[in-house]
PDB file of N, CA and C in Angstrom:
ATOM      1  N   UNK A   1     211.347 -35.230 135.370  1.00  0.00           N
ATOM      2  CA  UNK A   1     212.587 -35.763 134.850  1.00  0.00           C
ATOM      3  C   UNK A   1     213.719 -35.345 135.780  1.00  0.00           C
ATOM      4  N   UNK A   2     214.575 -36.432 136.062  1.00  0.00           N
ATOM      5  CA  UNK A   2     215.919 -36.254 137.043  1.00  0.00           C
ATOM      6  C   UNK A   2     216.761 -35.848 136.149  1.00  0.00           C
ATOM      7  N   UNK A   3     217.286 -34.484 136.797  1.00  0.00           N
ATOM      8  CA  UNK A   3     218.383 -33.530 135.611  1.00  0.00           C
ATOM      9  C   UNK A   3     219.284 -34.397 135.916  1.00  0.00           C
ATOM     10  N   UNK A   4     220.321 -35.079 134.550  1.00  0.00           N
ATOM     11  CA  UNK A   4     221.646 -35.605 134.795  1.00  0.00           C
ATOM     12  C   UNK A   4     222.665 -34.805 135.196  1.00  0.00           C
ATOM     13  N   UNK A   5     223.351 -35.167 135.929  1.00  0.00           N
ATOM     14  CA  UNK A   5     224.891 -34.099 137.209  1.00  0.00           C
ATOM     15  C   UNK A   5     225.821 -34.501 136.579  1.00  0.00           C
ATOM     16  N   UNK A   6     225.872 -35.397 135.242  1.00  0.00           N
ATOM     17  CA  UNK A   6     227.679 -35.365 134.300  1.00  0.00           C
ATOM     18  C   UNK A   6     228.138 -33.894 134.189  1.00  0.00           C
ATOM     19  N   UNK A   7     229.347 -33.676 134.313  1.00  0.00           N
ATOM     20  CA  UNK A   7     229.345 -32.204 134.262  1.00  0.00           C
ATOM     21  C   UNK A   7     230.758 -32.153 132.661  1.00  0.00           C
ATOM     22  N   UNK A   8     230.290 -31.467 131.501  1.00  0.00           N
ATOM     23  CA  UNK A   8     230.982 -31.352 130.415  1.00  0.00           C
ATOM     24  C   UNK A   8     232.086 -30.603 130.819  1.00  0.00           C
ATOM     25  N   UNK A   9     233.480 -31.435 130.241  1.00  0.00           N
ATOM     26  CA  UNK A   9     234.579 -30.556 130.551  1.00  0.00           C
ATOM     27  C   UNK A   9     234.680 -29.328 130.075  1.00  0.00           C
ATOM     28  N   UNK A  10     235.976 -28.857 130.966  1.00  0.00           N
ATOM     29  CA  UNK A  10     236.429 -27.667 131.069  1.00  0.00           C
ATOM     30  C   UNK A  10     237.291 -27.288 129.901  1.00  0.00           C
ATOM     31  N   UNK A  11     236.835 -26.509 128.680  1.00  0.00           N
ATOM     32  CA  UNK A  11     237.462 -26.044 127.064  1.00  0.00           C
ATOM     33  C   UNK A  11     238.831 -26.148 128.151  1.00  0.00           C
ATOM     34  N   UNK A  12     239.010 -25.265 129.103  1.00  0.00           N
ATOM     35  CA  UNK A  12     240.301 -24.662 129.241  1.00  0.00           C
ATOM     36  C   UNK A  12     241.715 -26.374 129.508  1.00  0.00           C
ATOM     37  N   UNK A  13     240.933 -26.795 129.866  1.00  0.00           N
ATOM     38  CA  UNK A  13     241.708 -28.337 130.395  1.00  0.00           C
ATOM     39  C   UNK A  13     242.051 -29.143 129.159  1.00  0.00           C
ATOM     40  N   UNK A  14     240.552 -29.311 128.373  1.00  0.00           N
ATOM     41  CA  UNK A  14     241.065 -29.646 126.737  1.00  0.00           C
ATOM     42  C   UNK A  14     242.397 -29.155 126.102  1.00  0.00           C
ATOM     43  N   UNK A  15     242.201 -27.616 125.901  1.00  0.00           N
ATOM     44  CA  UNK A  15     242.932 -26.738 125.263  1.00  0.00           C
ATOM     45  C   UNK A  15     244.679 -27.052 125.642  1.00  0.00           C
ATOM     46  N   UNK A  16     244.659 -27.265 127.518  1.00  0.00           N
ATOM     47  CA  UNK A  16     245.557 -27.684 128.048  1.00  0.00           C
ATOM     48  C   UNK A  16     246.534 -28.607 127.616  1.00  0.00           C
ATOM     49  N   UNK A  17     245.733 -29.619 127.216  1.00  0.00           N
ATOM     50  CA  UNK A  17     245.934 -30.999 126.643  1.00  0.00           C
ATOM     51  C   UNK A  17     246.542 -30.987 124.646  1.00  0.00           C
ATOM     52  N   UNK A  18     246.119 -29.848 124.438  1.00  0.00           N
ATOM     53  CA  UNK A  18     246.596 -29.771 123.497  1.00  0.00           C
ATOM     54  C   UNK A  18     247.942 -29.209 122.971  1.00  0.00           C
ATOM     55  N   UNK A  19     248.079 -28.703 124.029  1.00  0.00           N
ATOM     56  CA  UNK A  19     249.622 -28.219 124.263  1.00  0.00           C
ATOM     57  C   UNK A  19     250.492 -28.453 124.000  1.00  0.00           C
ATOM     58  N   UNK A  20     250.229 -29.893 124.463  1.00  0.00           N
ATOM     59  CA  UNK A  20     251.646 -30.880 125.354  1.00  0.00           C
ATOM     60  C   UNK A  20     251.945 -31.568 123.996  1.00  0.00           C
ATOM     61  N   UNK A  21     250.629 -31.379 122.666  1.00  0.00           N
ATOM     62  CA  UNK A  21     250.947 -32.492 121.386  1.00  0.00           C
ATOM     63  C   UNK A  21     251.123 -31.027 120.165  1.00  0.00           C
ATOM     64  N   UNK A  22     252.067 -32.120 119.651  1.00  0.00           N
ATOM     65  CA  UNK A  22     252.406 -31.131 118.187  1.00  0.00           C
ATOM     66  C   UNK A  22     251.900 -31.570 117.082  1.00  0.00           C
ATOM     67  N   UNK A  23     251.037 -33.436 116.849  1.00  0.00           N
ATOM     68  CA  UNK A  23     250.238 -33.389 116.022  1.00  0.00           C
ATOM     69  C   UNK A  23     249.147 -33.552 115.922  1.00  0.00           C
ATOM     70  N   UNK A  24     248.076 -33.592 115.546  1.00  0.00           N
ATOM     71  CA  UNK A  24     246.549 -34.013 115.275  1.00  0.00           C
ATOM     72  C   UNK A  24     245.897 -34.764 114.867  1.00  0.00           C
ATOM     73  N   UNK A  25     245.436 -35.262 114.883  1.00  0.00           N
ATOM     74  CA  UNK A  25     244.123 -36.233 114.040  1.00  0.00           C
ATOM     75  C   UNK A  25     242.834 -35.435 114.462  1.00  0.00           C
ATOM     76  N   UNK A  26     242.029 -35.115 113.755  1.00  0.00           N
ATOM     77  CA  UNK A  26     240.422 -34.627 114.332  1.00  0.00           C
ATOM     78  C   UNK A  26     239.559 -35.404 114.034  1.00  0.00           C
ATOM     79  N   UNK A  27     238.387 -36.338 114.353  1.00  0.00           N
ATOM     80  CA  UNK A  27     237.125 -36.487 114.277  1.00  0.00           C
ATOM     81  C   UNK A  27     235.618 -35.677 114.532  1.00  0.00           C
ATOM     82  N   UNK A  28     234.483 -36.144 114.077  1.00  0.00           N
ATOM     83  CA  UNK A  28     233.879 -35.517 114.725  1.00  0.00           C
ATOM     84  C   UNK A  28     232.434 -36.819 114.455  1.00  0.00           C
ATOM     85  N   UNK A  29     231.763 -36.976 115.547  1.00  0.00           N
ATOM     86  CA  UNK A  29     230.993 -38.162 115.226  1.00  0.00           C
ATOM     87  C   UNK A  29     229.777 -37.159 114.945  1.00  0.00           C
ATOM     88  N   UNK A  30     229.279 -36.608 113.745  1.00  0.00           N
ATOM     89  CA  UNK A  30     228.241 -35.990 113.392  1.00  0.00           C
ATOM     90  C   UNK A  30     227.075 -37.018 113.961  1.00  0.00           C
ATOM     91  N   UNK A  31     226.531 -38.200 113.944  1.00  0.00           N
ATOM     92  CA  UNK A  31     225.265 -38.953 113.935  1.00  0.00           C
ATOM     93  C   UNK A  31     225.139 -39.358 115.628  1.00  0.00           C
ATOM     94  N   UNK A  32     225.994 -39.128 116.586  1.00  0.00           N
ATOM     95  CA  UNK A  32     226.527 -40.030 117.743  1.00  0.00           C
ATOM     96  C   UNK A  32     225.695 -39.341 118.531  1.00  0.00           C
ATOM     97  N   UNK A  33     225.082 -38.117 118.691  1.00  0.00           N
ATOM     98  CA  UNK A  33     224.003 -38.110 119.873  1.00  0.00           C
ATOM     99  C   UNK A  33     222.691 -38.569 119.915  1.00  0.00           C
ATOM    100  N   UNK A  34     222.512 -39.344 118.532  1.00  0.00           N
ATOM    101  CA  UNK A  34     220.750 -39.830 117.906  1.00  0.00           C
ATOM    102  C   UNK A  34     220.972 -41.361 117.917  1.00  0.00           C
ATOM    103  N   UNK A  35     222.322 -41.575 118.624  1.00  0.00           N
ATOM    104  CA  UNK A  35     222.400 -43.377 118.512  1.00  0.00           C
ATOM    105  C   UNK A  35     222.222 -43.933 119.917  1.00  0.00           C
ATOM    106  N   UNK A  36     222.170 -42.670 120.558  1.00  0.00           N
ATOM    107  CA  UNK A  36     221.923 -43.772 122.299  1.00  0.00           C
ATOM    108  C   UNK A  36     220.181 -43.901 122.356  1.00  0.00           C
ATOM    109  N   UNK A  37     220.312 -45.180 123.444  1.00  0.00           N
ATOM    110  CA  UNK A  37     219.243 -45.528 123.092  1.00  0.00           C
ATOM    111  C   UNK A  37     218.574 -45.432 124.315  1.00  0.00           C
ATOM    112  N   UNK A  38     217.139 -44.691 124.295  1.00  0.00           N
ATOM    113  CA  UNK A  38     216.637 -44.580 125.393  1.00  0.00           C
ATOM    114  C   UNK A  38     216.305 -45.855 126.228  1.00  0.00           C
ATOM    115  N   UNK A  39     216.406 -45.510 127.544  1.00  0.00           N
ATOM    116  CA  UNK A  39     215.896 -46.771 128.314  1.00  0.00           C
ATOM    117  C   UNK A  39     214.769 -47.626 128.099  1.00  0.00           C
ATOM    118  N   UNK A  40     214.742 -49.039 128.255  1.00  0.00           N
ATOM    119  CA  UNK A  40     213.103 -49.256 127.964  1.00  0.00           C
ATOM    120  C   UNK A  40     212.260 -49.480 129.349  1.00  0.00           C
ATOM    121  N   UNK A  41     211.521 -48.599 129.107  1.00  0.00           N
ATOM    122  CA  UNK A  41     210.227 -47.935 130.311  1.00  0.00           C
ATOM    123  C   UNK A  41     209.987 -46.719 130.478  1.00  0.00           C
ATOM    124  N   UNK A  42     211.357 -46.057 129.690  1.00  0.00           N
ATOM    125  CA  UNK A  42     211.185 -44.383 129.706  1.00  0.00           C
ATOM    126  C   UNK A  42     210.803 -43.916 128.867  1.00  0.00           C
ATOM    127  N   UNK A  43     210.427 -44.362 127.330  1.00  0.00           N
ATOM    128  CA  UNK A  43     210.655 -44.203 126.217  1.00  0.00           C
ATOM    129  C   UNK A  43     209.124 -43.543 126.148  1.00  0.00           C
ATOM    130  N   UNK A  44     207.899 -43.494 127.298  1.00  0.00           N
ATOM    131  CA  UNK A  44     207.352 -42.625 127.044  1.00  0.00           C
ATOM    132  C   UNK A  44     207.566 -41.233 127.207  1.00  0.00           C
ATOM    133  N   UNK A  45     208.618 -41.274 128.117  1.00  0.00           N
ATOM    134  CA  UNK A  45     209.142 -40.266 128.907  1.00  0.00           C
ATOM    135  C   UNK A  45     209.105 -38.533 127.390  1.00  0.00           C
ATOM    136  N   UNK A  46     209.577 -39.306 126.191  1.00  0.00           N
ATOM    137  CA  UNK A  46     210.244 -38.295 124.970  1.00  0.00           C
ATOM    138  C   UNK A  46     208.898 -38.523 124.307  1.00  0.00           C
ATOM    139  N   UNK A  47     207.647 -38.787 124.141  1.00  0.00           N
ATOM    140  CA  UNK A  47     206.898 -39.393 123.172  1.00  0.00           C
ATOM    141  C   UNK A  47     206.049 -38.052 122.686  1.00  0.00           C
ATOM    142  N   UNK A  48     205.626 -37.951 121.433  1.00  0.00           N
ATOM    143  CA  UNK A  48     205.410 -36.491 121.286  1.00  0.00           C
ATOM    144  C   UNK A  48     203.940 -37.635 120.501  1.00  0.00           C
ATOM    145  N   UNK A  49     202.929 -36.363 120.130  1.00  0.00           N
ATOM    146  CA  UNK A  49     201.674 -36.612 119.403  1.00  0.00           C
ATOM    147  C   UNK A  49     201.992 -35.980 117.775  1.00  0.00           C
ATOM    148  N   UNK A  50     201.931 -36.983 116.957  1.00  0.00           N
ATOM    149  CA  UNK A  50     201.765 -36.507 115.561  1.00  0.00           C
ATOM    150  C   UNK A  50     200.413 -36.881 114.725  1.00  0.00           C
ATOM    151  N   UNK A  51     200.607 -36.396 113.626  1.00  0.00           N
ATOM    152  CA  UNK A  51     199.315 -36.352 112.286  1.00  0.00           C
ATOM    153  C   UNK A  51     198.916 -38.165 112.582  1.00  0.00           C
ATOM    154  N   UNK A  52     199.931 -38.857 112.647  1.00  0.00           N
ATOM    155  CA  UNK A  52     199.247 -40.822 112.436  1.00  0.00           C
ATOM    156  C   UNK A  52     199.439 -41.199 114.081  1.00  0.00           C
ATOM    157  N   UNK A  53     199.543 -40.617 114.891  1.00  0.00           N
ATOM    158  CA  UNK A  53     199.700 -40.962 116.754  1.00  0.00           C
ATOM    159  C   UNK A  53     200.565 -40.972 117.119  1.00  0.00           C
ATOM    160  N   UNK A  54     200.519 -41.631 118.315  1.00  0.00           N
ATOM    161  CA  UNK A  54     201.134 -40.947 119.115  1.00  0.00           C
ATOM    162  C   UNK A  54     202.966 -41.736 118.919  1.00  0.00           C
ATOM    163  N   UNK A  55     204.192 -40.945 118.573  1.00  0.00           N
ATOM    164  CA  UNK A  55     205.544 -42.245 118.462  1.00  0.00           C
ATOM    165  C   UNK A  55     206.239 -41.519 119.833  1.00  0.00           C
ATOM    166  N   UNK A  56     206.589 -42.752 119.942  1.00  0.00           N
ATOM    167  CA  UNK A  56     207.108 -42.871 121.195  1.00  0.00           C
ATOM    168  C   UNK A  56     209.082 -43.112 120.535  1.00  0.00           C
ATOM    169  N   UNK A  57     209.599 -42.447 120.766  1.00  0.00           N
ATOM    170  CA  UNK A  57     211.802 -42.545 119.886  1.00  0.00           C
ATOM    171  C   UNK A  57     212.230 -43.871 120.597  1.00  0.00           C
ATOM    172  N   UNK A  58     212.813 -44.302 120.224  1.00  0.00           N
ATOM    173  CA  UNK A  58     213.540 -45.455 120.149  1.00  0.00           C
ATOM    174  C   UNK A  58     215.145 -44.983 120.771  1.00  0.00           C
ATOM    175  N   UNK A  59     215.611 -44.093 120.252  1.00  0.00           N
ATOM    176  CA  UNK A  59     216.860 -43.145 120.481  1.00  0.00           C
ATOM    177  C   UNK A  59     216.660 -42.089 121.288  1.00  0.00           C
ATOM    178  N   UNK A  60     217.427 -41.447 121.354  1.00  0.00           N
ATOM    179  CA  UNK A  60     217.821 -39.875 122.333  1.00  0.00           C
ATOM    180  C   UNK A  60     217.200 -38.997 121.025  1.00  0.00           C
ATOM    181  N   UNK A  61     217.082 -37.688 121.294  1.00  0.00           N
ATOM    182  CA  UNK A  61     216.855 -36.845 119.779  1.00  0.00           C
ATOM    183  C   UNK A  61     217.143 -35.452 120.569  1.00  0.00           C
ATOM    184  N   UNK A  62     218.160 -34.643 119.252  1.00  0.00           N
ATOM    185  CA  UNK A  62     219.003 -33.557 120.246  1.00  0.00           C
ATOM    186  C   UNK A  62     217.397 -32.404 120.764  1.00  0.00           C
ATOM    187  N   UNK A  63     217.516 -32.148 121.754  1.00  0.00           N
ATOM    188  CA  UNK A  63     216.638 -31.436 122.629  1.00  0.00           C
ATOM    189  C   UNK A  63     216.137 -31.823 124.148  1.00  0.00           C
ATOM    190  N   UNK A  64     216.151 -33.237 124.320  1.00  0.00           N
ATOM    191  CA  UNK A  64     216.045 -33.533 125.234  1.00  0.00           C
ATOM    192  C   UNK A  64     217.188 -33.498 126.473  1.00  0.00           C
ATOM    193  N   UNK A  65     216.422 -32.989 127.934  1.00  0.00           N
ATOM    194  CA  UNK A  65     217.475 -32.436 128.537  1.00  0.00           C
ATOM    195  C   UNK A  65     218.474 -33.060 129.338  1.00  0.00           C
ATOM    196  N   UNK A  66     218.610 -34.202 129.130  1.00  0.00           N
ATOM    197  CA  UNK A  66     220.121 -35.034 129.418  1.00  0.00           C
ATOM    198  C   UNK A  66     220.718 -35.715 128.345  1.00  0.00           C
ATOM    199  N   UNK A  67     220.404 -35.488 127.487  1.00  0.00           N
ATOM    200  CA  UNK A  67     221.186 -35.735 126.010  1.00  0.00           C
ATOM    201  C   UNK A  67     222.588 -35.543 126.355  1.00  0.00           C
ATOM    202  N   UNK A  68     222.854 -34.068 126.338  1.00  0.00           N
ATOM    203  CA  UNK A  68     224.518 -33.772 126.528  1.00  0.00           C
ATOM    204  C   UNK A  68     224.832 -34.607 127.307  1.00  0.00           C
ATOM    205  N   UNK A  69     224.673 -34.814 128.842  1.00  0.00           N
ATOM    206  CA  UNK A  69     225.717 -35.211 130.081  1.00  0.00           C
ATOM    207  C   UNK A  69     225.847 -37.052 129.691  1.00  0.00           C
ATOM    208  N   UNK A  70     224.412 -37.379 129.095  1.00  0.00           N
ATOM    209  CA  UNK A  70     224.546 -38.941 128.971  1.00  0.00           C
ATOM    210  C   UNK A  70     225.507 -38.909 127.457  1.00  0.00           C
ATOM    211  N   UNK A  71     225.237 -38.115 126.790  1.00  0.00           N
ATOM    212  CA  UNK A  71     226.569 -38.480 125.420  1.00  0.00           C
ATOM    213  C   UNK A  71     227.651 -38.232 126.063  1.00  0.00           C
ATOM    214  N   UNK A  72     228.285 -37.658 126.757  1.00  0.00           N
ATOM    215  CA  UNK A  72     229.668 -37.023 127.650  1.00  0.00           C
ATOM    216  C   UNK A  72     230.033 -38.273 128.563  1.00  0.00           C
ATOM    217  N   UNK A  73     228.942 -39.174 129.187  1.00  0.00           N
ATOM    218  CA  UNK A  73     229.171 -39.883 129.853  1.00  0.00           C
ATOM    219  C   UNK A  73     229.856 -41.068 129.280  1.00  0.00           C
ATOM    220  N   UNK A  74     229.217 -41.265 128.262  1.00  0.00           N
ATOM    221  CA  UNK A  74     229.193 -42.747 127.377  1.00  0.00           C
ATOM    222  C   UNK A  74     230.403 -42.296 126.615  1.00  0.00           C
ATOM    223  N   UNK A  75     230.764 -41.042 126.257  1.00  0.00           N
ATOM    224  CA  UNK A  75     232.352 -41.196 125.683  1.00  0.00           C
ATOM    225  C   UNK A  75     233.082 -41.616 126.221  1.00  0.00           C
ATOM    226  N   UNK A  76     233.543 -40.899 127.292  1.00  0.00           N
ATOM    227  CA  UNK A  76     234.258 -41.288 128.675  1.00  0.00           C
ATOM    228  C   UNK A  76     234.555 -42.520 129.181  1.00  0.00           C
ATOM    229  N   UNK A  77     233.263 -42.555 128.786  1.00  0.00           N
ATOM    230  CA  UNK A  77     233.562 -44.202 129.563  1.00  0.00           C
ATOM    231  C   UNK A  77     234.033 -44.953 128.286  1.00  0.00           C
ATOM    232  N   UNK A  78     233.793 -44.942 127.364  1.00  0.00           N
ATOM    233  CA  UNK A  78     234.140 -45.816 126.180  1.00  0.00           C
ATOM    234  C   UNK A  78     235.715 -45.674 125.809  1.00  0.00           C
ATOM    235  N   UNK A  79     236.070 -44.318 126.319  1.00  0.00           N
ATOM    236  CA  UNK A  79     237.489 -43.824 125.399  1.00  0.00           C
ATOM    237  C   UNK A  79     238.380 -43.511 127.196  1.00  0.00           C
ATOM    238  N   UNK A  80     237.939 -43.834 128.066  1.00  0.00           N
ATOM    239  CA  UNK A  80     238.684 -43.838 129.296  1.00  0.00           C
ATOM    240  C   UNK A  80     239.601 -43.864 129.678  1.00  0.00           C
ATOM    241  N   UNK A  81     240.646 -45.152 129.131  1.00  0.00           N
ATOM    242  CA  UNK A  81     242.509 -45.213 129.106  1.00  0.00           C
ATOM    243  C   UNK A  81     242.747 -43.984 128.119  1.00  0.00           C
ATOM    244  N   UNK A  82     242.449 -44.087 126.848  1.00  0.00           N
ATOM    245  CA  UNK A  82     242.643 -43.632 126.162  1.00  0.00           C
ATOM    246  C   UNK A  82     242.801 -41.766 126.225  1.00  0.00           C
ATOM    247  N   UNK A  83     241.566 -41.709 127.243  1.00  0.00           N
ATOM    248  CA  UNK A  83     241.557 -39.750 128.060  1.00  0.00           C
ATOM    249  C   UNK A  83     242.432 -39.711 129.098  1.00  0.00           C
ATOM    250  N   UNK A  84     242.640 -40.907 129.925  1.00  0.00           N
ATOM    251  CA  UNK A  84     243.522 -40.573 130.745  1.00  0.00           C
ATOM    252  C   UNK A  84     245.208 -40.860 130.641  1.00  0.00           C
ATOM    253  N   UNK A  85     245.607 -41.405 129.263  1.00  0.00           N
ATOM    254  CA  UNK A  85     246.725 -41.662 129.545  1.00  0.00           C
ATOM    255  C   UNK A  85     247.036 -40.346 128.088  1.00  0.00           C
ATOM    256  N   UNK A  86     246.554 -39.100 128.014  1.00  0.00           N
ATOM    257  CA  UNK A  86     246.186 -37.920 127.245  1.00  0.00           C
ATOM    258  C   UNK A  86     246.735 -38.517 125.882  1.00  0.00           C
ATOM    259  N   UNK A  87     246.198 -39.557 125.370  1.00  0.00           N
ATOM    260  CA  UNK A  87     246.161 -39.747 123.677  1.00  0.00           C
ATOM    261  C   UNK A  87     245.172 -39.433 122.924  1.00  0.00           C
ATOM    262  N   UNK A  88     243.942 -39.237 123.691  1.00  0.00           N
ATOM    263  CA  UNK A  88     242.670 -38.785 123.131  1.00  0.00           C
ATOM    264  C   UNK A  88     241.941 -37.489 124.117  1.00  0.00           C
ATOM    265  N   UNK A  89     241.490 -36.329 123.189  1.00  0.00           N
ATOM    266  CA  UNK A  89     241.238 -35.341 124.125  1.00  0.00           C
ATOM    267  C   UNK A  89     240.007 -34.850 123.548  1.00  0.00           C
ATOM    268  N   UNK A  90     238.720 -34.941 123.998  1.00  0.00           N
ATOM    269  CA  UNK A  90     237.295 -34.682 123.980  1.00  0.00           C
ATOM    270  C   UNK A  90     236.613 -33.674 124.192  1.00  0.00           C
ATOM    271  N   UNK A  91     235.474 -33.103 123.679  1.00  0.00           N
ATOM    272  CA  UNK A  91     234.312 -32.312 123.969  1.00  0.00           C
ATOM    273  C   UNK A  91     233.190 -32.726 123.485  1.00  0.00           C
ATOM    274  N   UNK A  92     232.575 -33.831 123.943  1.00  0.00           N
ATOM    275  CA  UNK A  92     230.761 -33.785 123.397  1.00  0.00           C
ATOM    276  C   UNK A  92     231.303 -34.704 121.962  1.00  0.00           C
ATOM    277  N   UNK A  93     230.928 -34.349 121.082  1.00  0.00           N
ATOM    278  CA  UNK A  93     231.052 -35.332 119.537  1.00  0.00           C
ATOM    279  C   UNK A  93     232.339 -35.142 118.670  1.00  0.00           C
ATOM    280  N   UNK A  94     233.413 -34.100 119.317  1.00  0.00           N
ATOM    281  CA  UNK A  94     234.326 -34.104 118.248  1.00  0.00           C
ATOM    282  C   UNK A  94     236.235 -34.632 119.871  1.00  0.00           C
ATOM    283  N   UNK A  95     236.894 -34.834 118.662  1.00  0.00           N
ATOM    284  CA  UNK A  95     237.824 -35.556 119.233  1.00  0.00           C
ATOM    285  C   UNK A  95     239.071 -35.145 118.887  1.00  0.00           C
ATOM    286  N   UNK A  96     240.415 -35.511 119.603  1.00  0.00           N
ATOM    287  CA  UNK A  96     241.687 -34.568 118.820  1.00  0.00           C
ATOM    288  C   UNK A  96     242.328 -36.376 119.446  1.00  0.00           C
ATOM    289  N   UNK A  97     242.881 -36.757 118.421  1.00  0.00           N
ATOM    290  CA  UNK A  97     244.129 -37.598 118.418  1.00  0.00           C
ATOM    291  C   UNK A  97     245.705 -37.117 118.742  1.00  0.00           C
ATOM    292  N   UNK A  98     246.225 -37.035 120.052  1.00  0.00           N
ATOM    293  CA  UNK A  98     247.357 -35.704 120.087  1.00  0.00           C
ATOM    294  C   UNK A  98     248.916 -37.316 120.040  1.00  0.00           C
ATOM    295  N   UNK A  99     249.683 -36.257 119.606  1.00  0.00           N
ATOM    296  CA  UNK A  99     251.204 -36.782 119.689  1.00  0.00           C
ATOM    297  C   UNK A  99     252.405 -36.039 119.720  1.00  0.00           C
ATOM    298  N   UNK A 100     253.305 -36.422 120.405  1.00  0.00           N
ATOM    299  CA  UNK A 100     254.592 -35.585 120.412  1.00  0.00           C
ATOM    300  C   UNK A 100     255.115 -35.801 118.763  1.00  0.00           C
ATOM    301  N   UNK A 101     255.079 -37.177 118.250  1.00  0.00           N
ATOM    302  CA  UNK A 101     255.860 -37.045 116.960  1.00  0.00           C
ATOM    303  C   UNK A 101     255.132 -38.169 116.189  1.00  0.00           C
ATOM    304  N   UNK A 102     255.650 -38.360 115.131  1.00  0.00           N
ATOM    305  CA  UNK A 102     255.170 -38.739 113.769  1.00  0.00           C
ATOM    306  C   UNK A 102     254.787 -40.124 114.221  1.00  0.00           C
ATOM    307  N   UNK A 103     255.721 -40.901 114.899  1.00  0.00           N
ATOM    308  CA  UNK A 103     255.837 -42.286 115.348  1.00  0.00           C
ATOM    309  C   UNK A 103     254.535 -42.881 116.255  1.00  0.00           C
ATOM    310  N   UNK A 104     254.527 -41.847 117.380  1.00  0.00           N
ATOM    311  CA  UNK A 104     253.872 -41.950 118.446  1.00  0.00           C
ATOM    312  C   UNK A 104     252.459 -41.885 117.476  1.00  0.00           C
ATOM    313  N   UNK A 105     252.106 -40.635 116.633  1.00  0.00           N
ATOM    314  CA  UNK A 105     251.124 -40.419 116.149  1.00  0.00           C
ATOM    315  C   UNK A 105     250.636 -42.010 115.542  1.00  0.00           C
ATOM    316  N   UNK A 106     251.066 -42.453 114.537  1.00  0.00           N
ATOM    317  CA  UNK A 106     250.525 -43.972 113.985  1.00  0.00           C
ATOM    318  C   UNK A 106     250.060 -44.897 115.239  1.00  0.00           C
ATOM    319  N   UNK A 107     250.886 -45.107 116.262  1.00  0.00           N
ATOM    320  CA  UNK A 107     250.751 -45.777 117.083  1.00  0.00           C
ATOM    321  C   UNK A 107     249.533 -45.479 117.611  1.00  0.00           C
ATOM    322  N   UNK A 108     248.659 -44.494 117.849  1.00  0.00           N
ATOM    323  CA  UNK A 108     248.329 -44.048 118.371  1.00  0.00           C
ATOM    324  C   UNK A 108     246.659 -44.339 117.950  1.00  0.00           C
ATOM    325  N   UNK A 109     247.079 -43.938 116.287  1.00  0.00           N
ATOM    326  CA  UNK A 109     245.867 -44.185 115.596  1.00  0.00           C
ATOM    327  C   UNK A 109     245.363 -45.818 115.754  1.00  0.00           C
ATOM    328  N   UNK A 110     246.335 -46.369 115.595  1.00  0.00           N
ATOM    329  CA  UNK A 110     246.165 -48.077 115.495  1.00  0.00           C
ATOM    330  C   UNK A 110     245.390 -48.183 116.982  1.00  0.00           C
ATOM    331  N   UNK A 111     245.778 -47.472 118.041  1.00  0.00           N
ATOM    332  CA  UNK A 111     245.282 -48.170 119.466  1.00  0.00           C
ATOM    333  C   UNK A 111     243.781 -47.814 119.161  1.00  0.00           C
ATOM    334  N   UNK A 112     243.779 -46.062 118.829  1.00  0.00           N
ATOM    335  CA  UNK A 112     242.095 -46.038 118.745  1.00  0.00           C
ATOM    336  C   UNK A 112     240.900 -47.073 117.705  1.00  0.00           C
ATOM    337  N   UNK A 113     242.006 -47.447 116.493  1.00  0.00           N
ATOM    338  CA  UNK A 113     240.799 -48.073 116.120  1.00  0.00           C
ATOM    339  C   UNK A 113     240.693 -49.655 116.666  1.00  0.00           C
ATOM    340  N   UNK A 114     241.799 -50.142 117.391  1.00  0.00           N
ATOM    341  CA  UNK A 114     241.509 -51.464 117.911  1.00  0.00           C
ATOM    342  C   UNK A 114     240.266 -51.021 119.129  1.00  0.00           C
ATOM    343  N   UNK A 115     240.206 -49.764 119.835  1.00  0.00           N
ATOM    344  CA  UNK A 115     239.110 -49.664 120.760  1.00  0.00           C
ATOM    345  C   UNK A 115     238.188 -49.202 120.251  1.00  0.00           C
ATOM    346  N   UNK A 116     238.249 -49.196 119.251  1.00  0.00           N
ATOM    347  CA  UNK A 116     236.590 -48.809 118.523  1.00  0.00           C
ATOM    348  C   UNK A 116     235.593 -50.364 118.223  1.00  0.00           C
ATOM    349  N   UNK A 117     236.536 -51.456 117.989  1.00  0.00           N
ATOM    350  CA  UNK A 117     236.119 -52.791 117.685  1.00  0.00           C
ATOM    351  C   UNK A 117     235.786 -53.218 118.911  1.00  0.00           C
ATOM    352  N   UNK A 118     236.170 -52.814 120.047  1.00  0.00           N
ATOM    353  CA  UNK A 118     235.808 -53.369 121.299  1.00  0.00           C
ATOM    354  C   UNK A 118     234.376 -53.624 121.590  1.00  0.00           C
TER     355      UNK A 118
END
């Protein structure tokens, strides 16, 4: 297996980011590392032997060793404007919605869930 080279940010850069906002929103996608879906051709790659044969996952399942960097990847890329223009600030499955003020905050919420429909 080719170790994935995504490299999970730096707490301290997050933390950074949290600075600069005085309010919050938190998420946390509890189910979101068991929804990517393994490649198809690799999918023997995870296949374990049980009591009725042999199953081969359909999904990622937490233990396998590019789980993290490919969930880190696929945020990123999904929430991208959104990390770089610092309205959304990440680690792995949980999320901080940041804002200078009350206003900005709504606005803010509305953009993320129009990019969630995307």
């Amino acid at each position: 297996m080719i170790k994935d080279k995504t490299p999970l940010p730096l707490i301290e850069e997050v933390i950074n980011k949290l600075k600069k906002a005085k309010y919050f929103n938190k998420l946390n996608l509890i189910w979101g590392y068991n929804n990517i879906q393994i490649k198809e051709g690799d999918k023997w790659k995870a296949a374990f032997l049980m009591s009725k044969g042999l199953f081969e996952p359909q999904v990622m399942y937490f233990g396998l060793c590019n789980l993290l960097g490919t969930f880190q990847r696929m945020m990123n890329s999904i929430f991208w404007k959104l990390l770089h223009e610092e309205v959304l600030a990440n680690y792995m499955n949980d999320f901080m919605i940041l804002a200078k003020t009350k206003k900005t905050r709504r606005k803010d919420n509305l953009i993320l869930k129009d990019s969630r429909k995307a």
